[in-house]
N, C-alpha and C. Protein backbone atom coordinates (compact mmCIF):
# COMPACT_ATOMS: atom_id res chain seq x y z
N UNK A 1 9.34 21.19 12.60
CA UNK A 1 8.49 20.09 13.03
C UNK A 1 7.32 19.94 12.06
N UNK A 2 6.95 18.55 11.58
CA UNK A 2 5.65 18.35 11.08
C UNK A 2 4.38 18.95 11.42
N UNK A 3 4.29 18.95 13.12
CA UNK A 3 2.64 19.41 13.37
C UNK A 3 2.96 20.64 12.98
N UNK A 4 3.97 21.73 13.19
CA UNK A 4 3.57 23.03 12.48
C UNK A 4 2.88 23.13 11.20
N UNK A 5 3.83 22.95 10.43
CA UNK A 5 3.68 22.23 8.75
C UNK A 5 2.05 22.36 8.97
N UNK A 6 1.85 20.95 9.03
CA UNK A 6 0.46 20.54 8.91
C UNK A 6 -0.66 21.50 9.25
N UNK A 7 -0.19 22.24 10.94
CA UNK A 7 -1.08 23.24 11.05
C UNK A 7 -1.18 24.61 10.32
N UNK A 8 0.00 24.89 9.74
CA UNK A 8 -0.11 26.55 9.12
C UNK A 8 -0.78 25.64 7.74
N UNK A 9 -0.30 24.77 6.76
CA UNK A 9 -1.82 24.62 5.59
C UNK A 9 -2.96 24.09 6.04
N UNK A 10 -3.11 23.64 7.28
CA UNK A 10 -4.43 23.44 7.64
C UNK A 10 -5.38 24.79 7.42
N UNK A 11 -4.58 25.39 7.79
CA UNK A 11 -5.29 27.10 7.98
C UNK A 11 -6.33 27.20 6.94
N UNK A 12 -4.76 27.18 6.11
CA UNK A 12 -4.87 27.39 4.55
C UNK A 12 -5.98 26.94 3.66
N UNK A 13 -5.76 25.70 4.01
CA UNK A 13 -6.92 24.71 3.55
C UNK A 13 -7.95 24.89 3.88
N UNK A 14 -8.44 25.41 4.86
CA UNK A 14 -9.87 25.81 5.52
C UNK A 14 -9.97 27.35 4.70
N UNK A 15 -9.34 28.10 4.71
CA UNK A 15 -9.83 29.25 3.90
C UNK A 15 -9.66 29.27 2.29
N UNK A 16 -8.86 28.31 1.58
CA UNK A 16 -9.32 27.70 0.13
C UNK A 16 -10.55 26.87 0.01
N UNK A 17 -11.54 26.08 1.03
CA UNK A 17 -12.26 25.56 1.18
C UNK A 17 -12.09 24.35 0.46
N UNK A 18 -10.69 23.95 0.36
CA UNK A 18 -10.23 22.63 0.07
C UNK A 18 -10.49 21.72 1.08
N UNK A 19 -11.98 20.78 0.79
CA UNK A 19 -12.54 19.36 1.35
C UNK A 19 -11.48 18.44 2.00
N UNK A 20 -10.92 18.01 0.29
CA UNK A 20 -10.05 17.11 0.93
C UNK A 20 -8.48 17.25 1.47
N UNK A 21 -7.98 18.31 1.14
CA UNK A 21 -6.97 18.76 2.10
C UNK A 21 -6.94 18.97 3.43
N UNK A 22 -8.13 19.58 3.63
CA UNK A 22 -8.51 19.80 4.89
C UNK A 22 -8.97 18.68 5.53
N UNK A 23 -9.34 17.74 4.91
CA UNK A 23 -9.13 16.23 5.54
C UNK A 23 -8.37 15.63 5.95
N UNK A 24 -7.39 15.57 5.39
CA UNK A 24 -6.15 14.79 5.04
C UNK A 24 -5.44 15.56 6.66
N UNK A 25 -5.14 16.70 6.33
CA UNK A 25 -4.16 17.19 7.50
C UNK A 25 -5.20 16.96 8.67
N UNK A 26 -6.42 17.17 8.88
CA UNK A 26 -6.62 17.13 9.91
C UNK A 26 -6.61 15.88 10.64
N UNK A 27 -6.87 14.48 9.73
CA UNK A 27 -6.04 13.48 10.39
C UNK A 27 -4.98 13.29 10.67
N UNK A 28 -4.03 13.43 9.91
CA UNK A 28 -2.53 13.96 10.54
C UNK A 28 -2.36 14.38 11.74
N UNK A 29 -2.61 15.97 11.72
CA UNK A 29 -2.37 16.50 13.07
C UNK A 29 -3.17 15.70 14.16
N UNK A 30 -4.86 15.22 13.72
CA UNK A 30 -5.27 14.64 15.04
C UNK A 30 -4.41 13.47 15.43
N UNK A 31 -3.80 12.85 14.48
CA UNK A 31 -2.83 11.43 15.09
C UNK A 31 -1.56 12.06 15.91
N UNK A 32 -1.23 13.12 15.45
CA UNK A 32 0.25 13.38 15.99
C UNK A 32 -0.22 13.82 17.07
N UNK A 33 -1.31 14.58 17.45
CA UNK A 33 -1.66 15.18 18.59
C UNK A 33 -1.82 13.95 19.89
N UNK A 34 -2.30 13.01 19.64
CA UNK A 34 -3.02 11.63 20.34
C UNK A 34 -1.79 11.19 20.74
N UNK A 35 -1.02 11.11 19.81
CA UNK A 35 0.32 10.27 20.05
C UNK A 35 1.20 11.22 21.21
N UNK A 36 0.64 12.55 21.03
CA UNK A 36 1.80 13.38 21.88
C UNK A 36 1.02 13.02 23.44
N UNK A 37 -0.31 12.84 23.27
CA UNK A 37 -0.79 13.14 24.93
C UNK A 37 -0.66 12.08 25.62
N UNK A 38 -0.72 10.53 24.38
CA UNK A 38 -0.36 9.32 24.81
C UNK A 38 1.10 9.14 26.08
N UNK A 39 2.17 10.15 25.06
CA UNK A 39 3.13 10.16 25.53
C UNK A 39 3.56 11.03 26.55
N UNK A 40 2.65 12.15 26.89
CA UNK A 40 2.83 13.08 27.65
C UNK A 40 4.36 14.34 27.43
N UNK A 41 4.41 14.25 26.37
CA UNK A 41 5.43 14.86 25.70
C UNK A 41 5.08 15.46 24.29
N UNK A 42 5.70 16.21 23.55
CA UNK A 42 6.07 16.26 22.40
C UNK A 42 6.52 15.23 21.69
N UNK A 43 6.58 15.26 20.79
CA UNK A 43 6.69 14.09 20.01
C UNK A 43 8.17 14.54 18.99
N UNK A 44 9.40 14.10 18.70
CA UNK A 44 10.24 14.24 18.17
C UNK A 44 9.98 14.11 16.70
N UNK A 45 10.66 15.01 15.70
CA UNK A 45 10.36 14.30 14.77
C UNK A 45 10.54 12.79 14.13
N UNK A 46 11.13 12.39 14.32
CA UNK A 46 11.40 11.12 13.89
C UNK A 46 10.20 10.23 14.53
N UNK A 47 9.13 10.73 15.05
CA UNK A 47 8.27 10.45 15.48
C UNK A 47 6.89 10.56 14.84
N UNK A 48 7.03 12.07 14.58
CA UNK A 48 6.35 12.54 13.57
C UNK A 48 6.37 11.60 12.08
N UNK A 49 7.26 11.71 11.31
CA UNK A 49 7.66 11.12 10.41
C UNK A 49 7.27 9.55 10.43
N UNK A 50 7.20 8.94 11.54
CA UNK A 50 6.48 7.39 11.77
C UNK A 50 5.28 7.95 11.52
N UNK A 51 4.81 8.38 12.01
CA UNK A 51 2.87 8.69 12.38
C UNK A 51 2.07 8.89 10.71
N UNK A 52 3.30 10.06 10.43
CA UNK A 52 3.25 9.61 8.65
C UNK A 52 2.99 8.87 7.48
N UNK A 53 4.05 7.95 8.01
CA UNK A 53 4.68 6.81 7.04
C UNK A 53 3.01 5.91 7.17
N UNK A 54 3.21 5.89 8.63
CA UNK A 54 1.74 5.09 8.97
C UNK A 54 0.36 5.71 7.74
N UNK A 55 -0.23 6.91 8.76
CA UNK A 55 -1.00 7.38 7.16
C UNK A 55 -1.09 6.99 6.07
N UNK A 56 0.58 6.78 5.31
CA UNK A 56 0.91 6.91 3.65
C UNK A 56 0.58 6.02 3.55
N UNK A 57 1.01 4.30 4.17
CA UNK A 57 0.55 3.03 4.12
C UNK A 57 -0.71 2.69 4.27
N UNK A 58 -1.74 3.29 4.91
CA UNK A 58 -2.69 3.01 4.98
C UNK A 58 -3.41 3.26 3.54
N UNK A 59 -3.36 4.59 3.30
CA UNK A 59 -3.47 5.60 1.74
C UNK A 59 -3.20 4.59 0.46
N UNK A 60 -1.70 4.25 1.04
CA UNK A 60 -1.80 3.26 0.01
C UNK A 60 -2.51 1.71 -0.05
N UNK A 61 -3.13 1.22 1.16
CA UNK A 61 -3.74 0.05 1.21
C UNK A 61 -5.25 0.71 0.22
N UNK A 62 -5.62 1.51 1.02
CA UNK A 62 -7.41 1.98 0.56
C UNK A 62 -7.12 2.43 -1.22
N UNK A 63 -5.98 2.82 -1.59
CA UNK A 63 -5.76 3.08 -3.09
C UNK A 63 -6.06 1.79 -3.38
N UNK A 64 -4.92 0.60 -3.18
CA UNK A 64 -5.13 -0.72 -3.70
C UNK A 64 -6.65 -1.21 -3.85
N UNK A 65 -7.25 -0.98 -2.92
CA UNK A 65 -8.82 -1.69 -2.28
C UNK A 65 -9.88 -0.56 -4.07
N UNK A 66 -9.48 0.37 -3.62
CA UNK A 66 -10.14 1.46 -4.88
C UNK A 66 -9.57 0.78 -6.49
N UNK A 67 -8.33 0.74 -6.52
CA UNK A 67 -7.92 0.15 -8.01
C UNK A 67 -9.07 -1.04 -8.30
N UNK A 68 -8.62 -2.09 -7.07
CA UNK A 68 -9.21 -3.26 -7.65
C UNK A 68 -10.86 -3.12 -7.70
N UNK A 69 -11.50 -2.90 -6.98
CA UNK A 69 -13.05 -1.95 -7.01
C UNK A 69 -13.16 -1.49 -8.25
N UNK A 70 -12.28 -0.66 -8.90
CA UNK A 70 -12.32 0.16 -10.11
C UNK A 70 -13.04 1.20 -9.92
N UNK A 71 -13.05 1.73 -9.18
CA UNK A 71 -13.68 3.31 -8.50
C UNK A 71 -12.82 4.07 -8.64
N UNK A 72 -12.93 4.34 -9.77
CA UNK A 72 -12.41 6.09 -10.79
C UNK A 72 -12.50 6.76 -9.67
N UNK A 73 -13.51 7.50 -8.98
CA UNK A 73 -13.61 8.37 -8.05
C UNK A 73 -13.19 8.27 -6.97
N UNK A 74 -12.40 7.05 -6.43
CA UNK A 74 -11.48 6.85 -4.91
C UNK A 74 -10.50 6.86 -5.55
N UNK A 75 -10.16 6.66 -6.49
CA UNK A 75 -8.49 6.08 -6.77
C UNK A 75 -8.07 8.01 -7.08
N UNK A 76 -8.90 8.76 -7.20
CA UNK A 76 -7.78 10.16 -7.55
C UNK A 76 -8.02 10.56 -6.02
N UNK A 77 -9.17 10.37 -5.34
CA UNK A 77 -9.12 10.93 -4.14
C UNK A 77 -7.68 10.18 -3.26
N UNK A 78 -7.91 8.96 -3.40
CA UNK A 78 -6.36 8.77 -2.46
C UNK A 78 -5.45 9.10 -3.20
N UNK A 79 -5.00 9.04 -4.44
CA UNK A 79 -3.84 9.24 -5.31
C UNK A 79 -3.53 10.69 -4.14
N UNK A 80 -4.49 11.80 -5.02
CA UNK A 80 -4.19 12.77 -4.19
C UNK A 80 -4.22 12.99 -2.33
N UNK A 81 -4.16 12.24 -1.73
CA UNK A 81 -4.36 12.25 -0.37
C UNK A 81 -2.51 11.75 -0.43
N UNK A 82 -2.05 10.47 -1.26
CA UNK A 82 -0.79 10.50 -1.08
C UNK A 82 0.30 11.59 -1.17
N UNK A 83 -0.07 12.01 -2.68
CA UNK A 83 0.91 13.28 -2.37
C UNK A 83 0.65 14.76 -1.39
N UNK A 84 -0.63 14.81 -0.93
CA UNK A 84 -0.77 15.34 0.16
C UNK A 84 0.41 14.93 1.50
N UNK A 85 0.57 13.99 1.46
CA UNK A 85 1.11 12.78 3.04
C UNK A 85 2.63 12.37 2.95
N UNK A 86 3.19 12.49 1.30
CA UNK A 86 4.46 12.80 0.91
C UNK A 86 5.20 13.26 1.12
N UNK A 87 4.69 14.97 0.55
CA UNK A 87 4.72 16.13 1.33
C UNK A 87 5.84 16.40 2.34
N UNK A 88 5.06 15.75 3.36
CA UNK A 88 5.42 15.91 4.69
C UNK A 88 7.00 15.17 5.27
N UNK A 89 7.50 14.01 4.28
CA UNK A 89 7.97 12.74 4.40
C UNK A 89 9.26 13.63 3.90
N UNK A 90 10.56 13.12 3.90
CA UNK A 90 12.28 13.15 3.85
C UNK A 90 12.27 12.50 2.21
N UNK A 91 13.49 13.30 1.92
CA UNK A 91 13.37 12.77 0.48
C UNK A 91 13.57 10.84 0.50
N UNK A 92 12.98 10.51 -0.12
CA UNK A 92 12.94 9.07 0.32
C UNK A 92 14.24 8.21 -0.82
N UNK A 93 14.60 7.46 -0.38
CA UNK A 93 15.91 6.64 -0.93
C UNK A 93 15.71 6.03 -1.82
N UNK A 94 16.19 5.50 -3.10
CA UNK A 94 16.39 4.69 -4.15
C UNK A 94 16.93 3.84 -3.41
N UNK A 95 16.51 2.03 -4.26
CA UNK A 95 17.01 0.84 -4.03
C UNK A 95 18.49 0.81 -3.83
N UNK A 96 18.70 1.30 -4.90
CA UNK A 96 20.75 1.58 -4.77
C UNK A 96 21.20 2.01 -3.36
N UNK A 97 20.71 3.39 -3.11
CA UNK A 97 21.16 3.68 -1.95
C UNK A 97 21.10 3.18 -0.64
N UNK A 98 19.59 2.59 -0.80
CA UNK A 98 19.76 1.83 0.58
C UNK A 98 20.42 0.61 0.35
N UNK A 99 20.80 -0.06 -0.49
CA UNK A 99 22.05 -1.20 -0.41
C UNK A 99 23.03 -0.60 -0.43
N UNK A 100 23.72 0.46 -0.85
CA UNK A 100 24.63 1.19 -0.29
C UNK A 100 24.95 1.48 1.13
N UNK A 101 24.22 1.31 1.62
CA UNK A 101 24.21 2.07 3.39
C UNK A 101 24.37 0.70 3.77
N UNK A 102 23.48 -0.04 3.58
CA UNK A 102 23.32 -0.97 4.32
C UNK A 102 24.41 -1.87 3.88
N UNK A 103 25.27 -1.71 3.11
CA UNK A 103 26.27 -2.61 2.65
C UNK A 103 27.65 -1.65 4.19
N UNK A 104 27.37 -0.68 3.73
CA UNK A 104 28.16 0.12 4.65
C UNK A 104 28.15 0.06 6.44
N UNK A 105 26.93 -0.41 6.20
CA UNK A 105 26.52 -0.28 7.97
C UNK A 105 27.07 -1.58 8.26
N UNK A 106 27.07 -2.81 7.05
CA UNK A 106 28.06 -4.20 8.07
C UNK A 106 26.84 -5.25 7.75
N UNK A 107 25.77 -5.20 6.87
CA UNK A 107 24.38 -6.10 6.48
C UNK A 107 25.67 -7.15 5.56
N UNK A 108 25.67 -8.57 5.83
CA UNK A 108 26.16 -9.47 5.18
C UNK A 108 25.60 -10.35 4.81
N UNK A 109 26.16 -10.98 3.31
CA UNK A 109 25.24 -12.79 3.20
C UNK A 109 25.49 -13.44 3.90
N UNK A 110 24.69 -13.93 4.51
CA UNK A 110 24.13 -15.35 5.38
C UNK A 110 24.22 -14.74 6.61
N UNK A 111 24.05 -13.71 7.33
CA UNK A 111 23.17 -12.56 8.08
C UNK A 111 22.01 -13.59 8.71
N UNK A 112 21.83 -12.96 10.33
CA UNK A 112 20.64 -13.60 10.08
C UNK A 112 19.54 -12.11 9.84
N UNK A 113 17.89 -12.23 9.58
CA UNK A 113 17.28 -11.49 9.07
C UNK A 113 17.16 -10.06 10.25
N UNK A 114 16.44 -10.64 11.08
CA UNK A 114 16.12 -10.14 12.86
C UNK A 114 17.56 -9.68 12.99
N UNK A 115 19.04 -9.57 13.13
CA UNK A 115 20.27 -9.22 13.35
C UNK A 115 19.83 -8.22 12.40
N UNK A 116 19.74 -8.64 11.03
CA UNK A 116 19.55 -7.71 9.60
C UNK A 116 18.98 -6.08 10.03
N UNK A 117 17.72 -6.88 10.74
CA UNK A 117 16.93 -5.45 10.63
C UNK A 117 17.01 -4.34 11.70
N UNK A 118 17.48 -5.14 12.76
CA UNK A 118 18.27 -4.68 13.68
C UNK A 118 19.23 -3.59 13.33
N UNK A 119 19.75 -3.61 12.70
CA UNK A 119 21.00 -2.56 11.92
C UNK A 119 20.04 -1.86 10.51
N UNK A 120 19.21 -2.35 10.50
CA UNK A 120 18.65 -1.41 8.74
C UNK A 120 17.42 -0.17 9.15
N UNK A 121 16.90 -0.75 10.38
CA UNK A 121 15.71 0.00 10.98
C UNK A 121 16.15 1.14 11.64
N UNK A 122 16.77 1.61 12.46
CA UNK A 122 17.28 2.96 13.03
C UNK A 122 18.25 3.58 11.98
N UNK A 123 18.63 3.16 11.00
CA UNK A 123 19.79 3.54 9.72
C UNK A 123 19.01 4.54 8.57
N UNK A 124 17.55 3.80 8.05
CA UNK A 124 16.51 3.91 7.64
C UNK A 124 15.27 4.52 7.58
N UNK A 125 15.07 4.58 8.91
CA UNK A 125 14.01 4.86 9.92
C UNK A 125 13.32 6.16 8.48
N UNK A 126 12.67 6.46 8.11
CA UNK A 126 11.92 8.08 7.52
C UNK A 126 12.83 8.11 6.24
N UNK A 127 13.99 7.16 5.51
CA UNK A 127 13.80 7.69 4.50
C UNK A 127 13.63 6.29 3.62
N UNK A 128 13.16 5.40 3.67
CA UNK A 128 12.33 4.33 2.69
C UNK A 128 11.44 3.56 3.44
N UNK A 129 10.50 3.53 2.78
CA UNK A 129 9.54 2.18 3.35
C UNK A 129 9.75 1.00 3.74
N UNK A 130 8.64 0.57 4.63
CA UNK A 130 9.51 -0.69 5.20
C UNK A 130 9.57 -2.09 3.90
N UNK A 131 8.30 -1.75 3.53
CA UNK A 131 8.68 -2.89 2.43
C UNK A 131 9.97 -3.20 1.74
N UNK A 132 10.61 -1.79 1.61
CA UNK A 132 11.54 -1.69 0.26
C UNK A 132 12.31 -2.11 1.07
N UNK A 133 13.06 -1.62 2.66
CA UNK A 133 13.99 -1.97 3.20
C UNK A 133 13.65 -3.36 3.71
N UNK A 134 12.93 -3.97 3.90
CA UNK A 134 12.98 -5.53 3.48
C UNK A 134 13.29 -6.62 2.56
N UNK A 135 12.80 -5.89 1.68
CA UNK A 135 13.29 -6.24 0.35
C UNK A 135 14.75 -6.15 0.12
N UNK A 136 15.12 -5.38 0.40
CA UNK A 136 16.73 -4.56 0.11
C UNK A 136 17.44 -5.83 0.83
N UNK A 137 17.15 -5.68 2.04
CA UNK A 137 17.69 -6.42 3.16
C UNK A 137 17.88 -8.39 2.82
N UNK A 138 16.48 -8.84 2.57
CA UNK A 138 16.56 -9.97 1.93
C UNK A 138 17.86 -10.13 1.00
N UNK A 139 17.52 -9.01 0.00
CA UNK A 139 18.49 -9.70 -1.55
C UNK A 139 20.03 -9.81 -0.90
N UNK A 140 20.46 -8.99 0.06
CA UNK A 140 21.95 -8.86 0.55
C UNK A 140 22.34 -9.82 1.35
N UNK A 141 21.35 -10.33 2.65
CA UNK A 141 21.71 -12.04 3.14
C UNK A 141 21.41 -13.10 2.67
């Protein structure tokens, strides 16, 4: 499970006196934790792995916001906060492969999109982004 993960280098991170590591996970775990009490359960991974993805996207919005700013000094702090948040994530899919699957799972031209994603989203789910599997999805209907 992720919250382990997160919690045994949390440790870690607190006794390297690594700032921003110890940042990073501790939002993590505090989201996965929220999400579990929300739910009154544990949280599955494939659950985990959303709560993630969420994070990484965000990471990557505040990178974008830092590039265009031109703030040298945010853009390595999130750089590194991503591969911190990576990490944690399934080896993630090349373009090929997910038109591979998704050619396999029954995705056709002239598809409608909503049917599309319907079949690409639980297929998908933790190993590409949603962008890409949109993208993917578009070029094939």
């Amino acid at each position: 499970m992720i919250k382990d993960a997160v919690f045994t280098q949390l440790k870690q991170a607190m006794r390297d006196k690594d700032t921003l590591k110890k940042g990073v996970l501790q939002l993590v775990k505090s989201a996965i934790d929220s999400e579990a009490k929300e739910k009154g359960a544990d949280l599955t991974e494939q659950e985990e792995i959303t709560i993630v993805q969420r994070e990484v996207k965000q990471t990557e919005q505040a990178l974008e916001g830092a590039q265009q700013a031109g703030r040298e000094d945010l853009i390595e702090n999130e750089k590194r906060k991503l591969e911190l948040l990576k990490a944690f994530l399934p080896t993630q899919l090349s373009e090929d492969e997910v038109i591979s699957l998704l050619k396999e799972a029954g995705i056709t031209e002239g598809m409608n999109m909503g049917e599309a994603m319907k079949i690409a989203k639980p297929l998908l789910l933790g190993k590409t982004d949603g962008k890409t599997m949109s993208k993917v999805v578009k070029s094939l209907i």
